[in-house]
N, C-alpha and C. Protein backbone atom coordinates (compact mmCIF):
# COMPACT_ATOMS: atom_id res chain seq x y z
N UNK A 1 5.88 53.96 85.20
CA UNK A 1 6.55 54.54 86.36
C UNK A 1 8.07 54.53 86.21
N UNK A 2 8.41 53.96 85.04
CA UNK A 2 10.06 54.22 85.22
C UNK A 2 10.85 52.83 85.78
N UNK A 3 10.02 51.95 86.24
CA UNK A 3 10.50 50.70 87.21
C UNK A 3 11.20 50.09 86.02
N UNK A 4 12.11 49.18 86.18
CA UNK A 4 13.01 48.00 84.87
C UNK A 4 13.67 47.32 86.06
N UNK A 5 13.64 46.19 85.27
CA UNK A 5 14.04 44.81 85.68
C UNK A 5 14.96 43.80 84.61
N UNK A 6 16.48 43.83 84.45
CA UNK A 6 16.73 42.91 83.81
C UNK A 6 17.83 41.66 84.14
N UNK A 7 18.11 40.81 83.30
CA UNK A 7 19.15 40.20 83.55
C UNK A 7 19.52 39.40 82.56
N UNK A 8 20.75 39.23 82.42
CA UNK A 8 21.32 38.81 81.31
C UNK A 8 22.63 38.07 81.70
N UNK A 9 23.19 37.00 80.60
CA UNK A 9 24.12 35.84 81.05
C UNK A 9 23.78 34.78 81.88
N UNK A 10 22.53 34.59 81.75
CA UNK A 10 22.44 33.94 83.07
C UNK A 10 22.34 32.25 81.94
N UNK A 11 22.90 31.26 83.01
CA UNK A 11 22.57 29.76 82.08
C UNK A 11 21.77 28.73 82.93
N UNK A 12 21.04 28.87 84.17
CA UNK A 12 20.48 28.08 84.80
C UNK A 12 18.86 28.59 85.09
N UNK A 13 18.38 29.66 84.59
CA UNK A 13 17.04 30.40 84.56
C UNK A 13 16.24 29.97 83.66
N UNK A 14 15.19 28.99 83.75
CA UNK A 14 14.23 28.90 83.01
C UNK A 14 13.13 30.15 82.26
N UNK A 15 12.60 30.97 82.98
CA UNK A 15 11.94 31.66 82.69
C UNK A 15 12.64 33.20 83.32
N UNK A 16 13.04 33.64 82.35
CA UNK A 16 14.11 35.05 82.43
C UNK A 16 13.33 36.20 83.03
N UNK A 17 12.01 36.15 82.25
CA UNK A 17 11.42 37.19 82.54
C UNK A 17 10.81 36.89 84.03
N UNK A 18 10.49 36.29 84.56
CA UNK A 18 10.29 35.85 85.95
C UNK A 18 11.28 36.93 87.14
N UNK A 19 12.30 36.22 86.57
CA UNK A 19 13.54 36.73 87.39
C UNK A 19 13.55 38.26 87.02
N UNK A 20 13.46 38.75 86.21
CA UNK A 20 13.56 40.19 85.74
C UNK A 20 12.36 40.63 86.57
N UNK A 21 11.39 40.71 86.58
CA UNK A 21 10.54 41.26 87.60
C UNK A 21 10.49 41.17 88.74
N UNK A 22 11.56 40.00 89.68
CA UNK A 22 11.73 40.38 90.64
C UNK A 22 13.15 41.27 91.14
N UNK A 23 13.97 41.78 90.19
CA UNK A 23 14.94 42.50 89.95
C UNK A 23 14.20 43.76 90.03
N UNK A 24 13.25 44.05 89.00
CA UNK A 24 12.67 44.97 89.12
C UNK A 24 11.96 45.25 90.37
N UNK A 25 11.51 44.35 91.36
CA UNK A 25 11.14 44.80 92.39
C UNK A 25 12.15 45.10 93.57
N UNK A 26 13.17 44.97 93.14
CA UNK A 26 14.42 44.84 94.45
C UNK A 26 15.13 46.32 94.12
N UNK A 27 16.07 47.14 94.83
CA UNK A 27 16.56 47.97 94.55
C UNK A 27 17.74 48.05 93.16
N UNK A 28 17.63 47.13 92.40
CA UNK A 28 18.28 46.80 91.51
C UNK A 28 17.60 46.82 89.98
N UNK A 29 18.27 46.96 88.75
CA UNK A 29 17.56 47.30 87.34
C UNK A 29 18.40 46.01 86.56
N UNK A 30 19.67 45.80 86.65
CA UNK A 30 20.01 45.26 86.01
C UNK A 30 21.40 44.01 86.73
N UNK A 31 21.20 42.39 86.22
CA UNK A 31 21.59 41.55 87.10
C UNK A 31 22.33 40.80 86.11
N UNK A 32 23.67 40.33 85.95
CA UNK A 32 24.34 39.27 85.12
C UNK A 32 24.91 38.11 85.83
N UNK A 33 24.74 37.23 84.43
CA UNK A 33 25.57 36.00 84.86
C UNK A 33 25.11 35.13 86.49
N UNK A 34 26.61 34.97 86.56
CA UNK A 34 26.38 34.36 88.09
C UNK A 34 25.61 35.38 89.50
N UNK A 35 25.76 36.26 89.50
CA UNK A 35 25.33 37.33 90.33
C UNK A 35 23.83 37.39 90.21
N UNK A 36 23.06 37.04 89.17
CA UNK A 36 21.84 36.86 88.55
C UNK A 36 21.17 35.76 89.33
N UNK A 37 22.32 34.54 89.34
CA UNK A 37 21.65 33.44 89.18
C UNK A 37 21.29 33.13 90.77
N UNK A 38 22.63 33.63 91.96
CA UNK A 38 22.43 33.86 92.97
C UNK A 38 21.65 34.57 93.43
N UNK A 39 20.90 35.38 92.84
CA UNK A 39 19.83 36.68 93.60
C UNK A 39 18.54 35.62 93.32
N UNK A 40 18.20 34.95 91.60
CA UNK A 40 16.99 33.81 91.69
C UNK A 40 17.31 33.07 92.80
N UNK A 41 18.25 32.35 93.43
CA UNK A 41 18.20 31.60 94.66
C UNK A 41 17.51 32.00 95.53
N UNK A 42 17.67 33.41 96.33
CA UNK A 42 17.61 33.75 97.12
C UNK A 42 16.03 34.63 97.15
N UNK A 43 15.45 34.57 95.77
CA UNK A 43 14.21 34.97 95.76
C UNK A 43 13.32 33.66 95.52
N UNK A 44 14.09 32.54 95.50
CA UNK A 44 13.20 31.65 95.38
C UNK A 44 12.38 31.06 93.91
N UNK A 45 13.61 31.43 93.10
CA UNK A 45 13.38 31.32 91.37
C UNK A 45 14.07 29.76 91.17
N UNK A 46 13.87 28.63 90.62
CA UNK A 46 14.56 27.28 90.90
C UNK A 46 15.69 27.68 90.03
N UNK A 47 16.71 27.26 90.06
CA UNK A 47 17.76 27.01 88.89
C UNK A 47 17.49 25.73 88.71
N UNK A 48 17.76 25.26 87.29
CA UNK A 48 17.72 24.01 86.57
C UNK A 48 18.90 23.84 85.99
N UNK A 49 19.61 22.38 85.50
CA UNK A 49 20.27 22.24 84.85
C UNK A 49 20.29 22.39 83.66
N UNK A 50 21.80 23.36 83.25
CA UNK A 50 21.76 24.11 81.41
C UNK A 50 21.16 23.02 80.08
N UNK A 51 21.79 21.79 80.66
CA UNK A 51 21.36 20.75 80.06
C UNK A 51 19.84 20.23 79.58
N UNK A 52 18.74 20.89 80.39
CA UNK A 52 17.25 21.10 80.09
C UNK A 52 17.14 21.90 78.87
N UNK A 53 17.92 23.03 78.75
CA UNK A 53 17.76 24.03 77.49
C UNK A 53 18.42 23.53 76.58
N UNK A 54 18.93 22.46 76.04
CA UNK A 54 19.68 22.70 75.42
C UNK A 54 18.60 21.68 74.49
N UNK A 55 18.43 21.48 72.56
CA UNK A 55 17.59 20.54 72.19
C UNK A 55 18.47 20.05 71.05
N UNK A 56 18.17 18.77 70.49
CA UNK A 56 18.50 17.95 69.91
C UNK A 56 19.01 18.86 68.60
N UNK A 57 18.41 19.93 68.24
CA UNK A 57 18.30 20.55 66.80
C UNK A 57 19.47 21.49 67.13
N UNK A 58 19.90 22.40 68.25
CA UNK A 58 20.50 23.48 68.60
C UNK A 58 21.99 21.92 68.34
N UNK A 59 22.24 20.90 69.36
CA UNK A 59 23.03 20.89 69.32
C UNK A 59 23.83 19.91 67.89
N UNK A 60 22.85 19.58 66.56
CA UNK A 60 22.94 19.22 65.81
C UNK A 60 23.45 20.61 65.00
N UNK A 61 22.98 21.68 65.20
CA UNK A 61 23.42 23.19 64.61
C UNK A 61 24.77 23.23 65.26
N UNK A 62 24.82 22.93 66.61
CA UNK A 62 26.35 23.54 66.88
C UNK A 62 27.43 22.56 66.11
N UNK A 63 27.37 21.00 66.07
CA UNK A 63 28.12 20.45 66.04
C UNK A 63 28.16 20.51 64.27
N UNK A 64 27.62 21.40 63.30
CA UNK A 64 27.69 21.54 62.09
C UNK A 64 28.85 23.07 61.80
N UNK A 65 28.28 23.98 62.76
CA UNK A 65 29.45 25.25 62.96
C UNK A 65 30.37 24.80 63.35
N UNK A 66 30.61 23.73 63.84
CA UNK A 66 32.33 23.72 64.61
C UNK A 66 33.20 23.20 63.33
N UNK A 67 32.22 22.49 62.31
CA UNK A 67 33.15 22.45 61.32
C UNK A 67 32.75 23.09 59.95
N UNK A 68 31.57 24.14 59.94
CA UNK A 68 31.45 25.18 58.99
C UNK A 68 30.59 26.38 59.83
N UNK A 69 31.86 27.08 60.11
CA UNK A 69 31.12 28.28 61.20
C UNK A 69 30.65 29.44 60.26
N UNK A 70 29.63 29.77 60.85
CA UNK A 70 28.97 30.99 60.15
C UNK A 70 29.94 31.95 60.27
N UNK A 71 29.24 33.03 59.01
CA UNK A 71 29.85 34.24 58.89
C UNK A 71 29.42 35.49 60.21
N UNK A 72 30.53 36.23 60.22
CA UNK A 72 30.84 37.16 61.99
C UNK A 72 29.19 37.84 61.28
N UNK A 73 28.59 38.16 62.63
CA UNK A 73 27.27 39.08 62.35
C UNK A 73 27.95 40.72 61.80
N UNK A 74 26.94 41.31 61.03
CA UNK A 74 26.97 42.39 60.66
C UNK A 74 25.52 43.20 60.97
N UNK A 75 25.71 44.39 60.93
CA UNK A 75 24.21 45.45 61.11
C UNK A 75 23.45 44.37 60.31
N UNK A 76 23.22 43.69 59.14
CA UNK A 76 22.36 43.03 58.18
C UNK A 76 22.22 42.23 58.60
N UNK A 77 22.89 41.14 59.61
CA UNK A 77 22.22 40.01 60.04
C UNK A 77 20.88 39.64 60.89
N UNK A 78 20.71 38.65 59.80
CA UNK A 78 19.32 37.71 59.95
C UNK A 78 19.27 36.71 61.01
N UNK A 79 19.28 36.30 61.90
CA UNK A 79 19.25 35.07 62.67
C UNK A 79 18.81 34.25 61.74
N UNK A 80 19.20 32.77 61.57
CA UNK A 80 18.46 31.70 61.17
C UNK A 80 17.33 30.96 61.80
N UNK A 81 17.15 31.42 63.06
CA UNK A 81 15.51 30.88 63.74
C UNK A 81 15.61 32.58 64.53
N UNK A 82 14.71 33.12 65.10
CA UNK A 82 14.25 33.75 65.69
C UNK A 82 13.67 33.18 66.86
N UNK A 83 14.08 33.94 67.97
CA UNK A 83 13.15 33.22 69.08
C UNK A 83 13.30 34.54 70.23
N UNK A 84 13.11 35.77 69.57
CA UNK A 84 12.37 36.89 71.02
C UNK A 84 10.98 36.44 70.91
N UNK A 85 11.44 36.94 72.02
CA UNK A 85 9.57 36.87 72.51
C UNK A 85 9.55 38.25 73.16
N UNK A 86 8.37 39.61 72.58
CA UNK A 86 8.36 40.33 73.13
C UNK A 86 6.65 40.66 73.22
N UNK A 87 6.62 41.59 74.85
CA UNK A 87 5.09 41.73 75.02
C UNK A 87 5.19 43.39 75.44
N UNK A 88 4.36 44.04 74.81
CA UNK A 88 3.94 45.54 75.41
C UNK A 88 2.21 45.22 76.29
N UNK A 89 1.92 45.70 77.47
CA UNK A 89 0.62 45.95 77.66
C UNK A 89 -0.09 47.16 78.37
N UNK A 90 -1.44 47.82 78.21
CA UNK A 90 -1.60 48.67 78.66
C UNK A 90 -2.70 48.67 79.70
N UNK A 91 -2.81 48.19 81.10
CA UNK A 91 -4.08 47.88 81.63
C UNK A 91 -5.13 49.08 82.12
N UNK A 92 -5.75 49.01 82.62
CA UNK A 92 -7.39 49.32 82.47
C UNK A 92 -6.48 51.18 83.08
N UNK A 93 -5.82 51.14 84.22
CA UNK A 93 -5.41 52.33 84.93
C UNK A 93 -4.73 52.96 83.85
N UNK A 94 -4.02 52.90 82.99
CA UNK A 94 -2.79 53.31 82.01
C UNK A 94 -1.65 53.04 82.94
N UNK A 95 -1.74 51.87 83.27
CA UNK A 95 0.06 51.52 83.45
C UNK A 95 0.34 50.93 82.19
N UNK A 96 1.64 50.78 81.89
CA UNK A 96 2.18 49.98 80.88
C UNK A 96 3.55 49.43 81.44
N UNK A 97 3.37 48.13 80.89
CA UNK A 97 4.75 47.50 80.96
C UNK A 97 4.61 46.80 79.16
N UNK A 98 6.51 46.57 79.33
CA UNK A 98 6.60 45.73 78.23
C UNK A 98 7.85 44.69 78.88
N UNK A 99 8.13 43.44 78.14
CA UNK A 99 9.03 42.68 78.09
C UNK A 99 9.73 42.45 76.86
N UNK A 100 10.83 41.94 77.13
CA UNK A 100 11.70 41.29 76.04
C UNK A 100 12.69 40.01 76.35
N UNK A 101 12.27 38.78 76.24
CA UNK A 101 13.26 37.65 76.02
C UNK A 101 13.87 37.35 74.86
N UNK A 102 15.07 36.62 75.03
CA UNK A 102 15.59 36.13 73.75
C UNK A 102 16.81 35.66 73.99
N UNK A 103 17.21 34.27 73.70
CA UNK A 103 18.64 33.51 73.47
C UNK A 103 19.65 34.41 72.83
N UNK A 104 19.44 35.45 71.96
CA UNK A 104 20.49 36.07 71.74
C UNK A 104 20.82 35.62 70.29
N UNK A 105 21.67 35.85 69.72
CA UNK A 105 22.29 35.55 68.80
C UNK A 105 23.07 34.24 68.62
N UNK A 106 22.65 33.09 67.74
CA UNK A 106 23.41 31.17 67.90
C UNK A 106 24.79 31.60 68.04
N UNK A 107 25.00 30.70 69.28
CA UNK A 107 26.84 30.56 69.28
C UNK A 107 27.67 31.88 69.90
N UNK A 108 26.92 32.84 70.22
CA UNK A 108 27.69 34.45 70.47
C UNK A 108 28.76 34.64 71.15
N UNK A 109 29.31 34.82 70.97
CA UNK A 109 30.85 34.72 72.16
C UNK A 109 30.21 35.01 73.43
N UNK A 110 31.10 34.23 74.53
CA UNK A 110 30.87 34.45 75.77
C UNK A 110 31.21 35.70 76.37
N UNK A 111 29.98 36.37 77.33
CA UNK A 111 29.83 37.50 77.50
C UNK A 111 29.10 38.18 76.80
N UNK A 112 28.95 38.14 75.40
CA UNK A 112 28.09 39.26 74.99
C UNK A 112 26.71 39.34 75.48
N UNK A 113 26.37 40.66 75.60
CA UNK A 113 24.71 40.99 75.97
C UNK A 113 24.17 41.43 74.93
N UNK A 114 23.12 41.24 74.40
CA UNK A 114 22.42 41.97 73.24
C UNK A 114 21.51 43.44 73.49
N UNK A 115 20.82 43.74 72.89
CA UNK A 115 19.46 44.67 73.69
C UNK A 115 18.72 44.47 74.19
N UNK A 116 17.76 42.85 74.44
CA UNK A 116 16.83 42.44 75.37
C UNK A 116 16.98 43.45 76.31
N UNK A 117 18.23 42.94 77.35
CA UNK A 117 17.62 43.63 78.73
C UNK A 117 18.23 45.03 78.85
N UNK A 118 18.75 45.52 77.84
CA UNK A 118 19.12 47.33 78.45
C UNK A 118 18.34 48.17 78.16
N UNK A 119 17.49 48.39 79.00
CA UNK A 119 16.15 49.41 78.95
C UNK A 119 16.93 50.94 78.39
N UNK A 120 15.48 50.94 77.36
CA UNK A 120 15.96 52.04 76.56
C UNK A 120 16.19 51.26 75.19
N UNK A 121 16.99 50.20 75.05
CA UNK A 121 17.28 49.49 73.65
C UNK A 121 16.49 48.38 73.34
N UNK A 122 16.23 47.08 74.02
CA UNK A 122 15.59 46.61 73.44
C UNK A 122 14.00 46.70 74.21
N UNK A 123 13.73 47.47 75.28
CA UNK A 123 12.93 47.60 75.85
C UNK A 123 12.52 48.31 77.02
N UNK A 124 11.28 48.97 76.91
CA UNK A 124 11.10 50.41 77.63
C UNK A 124 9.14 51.12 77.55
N UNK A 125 9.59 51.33 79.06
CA UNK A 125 8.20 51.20 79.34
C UNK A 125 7.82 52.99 79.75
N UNK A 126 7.02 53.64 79.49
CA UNK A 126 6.79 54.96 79.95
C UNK A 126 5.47 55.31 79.82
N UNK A 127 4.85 55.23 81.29
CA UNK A 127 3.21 55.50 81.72
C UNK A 127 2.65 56.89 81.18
N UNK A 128 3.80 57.91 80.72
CA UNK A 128 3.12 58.98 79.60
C UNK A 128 3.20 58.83 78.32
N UNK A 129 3.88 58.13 77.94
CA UNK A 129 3.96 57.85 76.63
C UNK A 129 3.01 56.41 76.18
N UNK A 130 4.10 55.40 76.24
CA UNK A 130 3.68 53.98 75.85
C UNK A 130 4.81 53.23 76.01
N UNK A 131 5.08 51.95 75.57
CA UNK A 131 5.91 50.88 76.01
C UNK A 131 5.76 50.19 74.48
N UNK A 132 7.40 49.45 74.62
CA UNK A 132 8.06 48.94 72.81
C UNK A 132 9.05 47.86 73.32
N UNK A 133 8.94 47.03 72.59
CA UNK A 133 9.83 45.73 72.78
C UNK A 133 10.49 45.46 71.56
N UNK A 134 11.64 45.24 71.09
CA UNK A 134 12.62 45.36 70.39
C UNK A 134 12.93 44.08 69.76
N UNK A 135 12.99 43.69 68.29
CA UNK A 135 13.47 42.28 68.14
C UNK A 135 14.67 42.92 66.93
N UNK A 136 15.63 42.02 66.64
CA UNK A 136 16.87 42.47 65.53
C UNK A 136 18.05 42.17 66.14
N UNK A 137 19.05 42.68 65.40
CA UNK A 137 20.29 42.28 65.75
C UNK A 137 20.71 43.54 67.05
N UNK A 138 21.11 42.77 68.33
CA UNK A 138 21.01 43.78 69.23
C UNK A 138 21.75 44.84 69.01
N UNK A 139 23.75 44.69 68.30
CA UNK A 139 24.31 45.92 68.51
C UNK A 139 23.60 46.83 67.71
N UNK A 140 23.48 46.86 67.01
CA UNK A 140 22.69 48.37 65.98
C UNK A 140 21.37 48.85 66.69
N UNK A 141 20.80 48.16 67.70
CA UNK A 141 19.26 48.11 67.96
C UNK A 141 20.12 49.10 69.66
N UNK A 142 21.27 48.29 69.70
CA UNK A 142 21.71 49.13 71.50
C UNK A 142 22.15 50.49 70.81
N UNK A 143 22.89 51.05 69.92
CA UNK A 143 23.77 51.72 69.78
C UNK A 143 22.19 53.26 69.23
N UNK A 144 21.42 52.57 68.45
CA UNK A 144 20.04 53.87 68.96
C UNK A 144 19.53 53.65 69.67
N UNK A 145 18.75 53.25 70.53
CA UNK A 145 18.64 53.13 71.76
C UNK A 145 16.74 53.04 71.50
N UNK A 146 16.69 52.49 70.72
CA UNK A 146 15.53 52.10 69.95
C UNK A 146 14.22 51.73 70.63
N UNK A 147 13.90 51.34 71.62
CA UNK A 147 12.84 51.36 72.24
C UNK A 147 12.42 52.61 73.10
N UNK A 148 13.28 53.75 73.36
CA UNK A 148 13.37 54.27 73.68
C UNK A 148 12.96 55.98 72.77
N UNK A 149 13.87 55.18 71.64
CA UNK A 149 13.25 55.94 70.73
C UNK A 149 11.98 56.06 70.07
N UNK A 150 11.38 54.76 69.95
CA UNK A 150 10.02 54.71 69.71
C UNK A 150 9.11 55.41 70.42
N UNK A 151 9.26 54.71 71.90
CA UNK A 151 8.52 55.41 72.99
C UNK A 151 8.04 57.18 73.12
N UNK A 152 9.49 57.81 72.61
CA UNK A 152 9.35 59.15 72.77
C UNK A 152 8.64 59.54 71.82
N UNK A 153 8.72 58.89 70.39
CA UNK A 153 8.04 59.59 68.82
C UNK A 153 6.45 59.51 69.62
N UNK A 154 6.33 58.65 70.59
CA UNK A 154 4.63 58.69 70.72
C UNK A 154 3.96 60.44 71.30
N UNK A 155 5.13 61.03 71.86
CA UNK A 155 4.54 62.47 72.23
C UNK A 155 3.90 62.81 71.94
N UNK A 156 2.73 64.20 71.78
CA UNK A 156 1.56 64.43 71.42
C UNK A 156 0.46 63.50 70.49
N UNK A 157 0.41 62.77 71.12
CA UNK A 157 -0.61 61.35 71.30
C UNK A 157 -0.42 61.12 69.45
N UNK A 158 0.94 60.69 69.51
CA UNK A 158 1.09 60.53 68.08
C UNK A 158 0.70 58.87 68.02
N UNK A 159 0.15 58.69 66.64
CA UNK A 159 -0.33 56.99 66.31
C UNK A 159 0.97 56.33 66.27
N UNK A 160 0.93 54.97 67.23
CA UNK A 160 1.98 54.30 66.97
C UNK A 160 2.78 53.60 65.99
N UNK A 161 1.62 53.60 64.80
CA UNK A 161 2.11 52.79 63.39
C UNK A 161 3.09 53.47 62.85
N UNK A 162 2.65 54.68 62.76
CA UNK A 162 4.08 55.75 61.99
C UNK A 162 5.11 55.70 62.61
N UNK A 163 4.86 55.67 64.28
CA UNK A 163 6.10 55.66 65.22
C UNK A 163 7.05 54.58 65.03
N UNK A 164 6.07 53.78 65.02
CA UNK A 164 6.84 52.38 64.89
C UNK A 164 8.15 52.49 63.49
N UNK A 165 7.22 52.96 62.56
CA UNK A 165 7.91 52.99 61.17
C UNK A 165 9.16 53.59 61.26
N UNK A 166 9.12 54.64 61.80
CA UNK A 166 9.60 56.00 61.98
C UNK A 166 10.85 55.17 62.33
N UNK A 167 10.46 54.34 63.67
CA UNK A 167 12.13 54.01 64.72
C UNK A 167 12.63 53.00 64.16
N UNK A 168 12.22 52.15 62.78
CA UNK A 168 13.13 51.23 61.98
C UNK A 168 13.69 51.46 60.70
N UNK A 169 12.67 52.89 60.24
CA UNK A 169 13.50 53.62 59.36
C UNK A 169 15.06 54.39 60.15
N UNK A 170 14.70 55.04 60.86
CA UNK A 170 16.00 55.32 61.89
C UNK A 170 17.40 54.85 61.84
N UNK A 171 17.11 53.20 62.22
CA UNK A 171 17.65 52.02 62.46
C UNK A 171 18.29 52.23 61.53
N UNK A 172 17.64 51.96 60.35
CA UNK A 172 18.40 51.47 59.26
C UNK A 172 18.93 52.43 58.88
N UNK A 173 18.81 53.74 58.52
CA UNK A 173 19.12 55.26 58.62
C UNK A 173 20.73 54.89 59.15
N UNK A 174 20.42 55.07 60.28
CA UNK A 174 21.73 55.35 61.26
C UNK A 174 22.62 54.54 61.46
N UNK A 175 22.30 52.99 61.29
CA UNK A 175 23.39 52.34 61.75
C UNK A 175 23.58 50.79 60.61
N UNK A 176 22.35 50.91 59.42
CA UNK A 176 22.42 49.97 58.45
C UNK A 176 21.65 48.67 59.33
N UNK A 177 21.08 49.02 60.31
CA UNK A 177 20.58 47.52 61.13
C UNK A 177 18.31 47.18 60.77
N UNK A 178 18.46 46.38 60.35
CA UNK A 178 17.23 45.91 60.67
C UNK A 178 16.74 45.32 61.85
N UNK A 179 15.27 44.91 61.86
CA UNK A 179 14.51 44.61 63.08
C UNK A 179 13.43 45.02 63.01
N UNK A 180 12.60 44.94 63.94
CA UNK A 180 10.98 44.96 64.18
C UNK A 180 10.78 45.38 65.92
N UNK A 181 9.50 46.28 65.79
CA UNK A 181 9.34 46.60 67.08
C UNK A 181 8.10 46.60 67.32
N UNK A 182 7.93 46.37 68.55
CA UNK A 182 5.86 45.96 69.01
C UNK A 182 5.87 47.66 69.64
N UNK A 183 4.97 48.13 69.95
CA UNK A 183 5.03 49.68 70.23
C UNK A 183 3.61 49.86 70.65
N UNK A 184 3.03 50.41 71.51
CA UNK A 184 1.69 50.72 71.86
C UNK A 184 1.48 51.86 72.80
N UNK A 185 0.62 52.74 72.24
CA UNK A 185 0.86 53.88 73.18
C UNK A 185 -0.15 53.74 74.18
N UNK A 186 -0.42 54.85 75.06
CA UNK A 186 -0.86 55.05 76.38
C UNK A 186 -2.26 54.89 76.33
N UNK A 187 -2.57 55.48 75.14
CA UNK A 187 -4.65 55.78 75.11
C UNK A 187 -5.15 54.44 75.03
């Protein structure tokens, strides 16, 4: 149906995607930061202290960058752990939704957003087509607009495997970026 729900910046949200679906149910698509974190209040989402997320290993990683910082990301960068989590589904009616979480890129300057939540890039749902969830380095993944693009290759009930192929050959095509995409069409 076109519905999206996201939010991004936020540091007191346990479960992101939670909050994103009730974004998606409010007259709103997209929620940051503090403005985010105040709307979970008020829908009744708990905030927790940042200090819960944070684990023994992340901050043994940070306190190793502060005195050998990684190299600036490029289209080619690899994360050293991965941690999206993305879901496409298609239930019994042909609705489809998909999701996309993810910490983002270790250490990212403050402020940046990746593609998780800008529907269309890292994720995108369309009840004639199908629905694609996006994992990679977000700028190259925002700048084609890659879930979006997948979604559409599904037109005349095209198989999603090629599609899939199709929108990371693209990727790499157009902007030198790798990544992976979950993709499932409508039938």
């Amino acid at each position: 149906t076109l519905d999206a729900g996201a939010v991004a910046g936020v540091r007191r949200v346990k479960n992101v995607i939670r909050l994103a679906r009730r974004v998606m149910e409010s007259p709103h698509t997209l929620l940051i930061a503090q403005g985010a974190e105040i709307f979970a209040d008020q829908v009744g989402i708990p905030l927790i202290d940042n200090n819960e997320l944070k684990t023994p290993e992340l901050i043994k990683q940070w306190q190793t960058y502060q005195t050998n910082p990684p190299p600036l990301p490029s289209a080619e960068y690899i994360p050293p752990h991965c941690d999206t989590v993305g879901c496409v589904a298609v239930d019994c009616h042909g609705n489809i939704a998909a999701g996309t979480s993810t910490g983002g890129m270790d250490f990212k300057p403050v402020g940046r957003v990746g593609d998780s939540p800008i529907i269309g890039a890292g994720v995108y749902a369309d009840n004639l087509f199908g629905g694609a969830s996006a994992t990679g380095w977000g700028e190259s993944i925002t700048r084609v607009v890659l879930a979006k693009f997948a979604v559409d290759s599904l037109q005349g009930n095209r198989d999603p495997h090629p599609a899939a192929r199709d929108a990371i050959e693209m990727l790499a095509r157009r902007v030198g970026g790798t990544g992976g995409i979950i993709l499932a069409d409508r039938l």
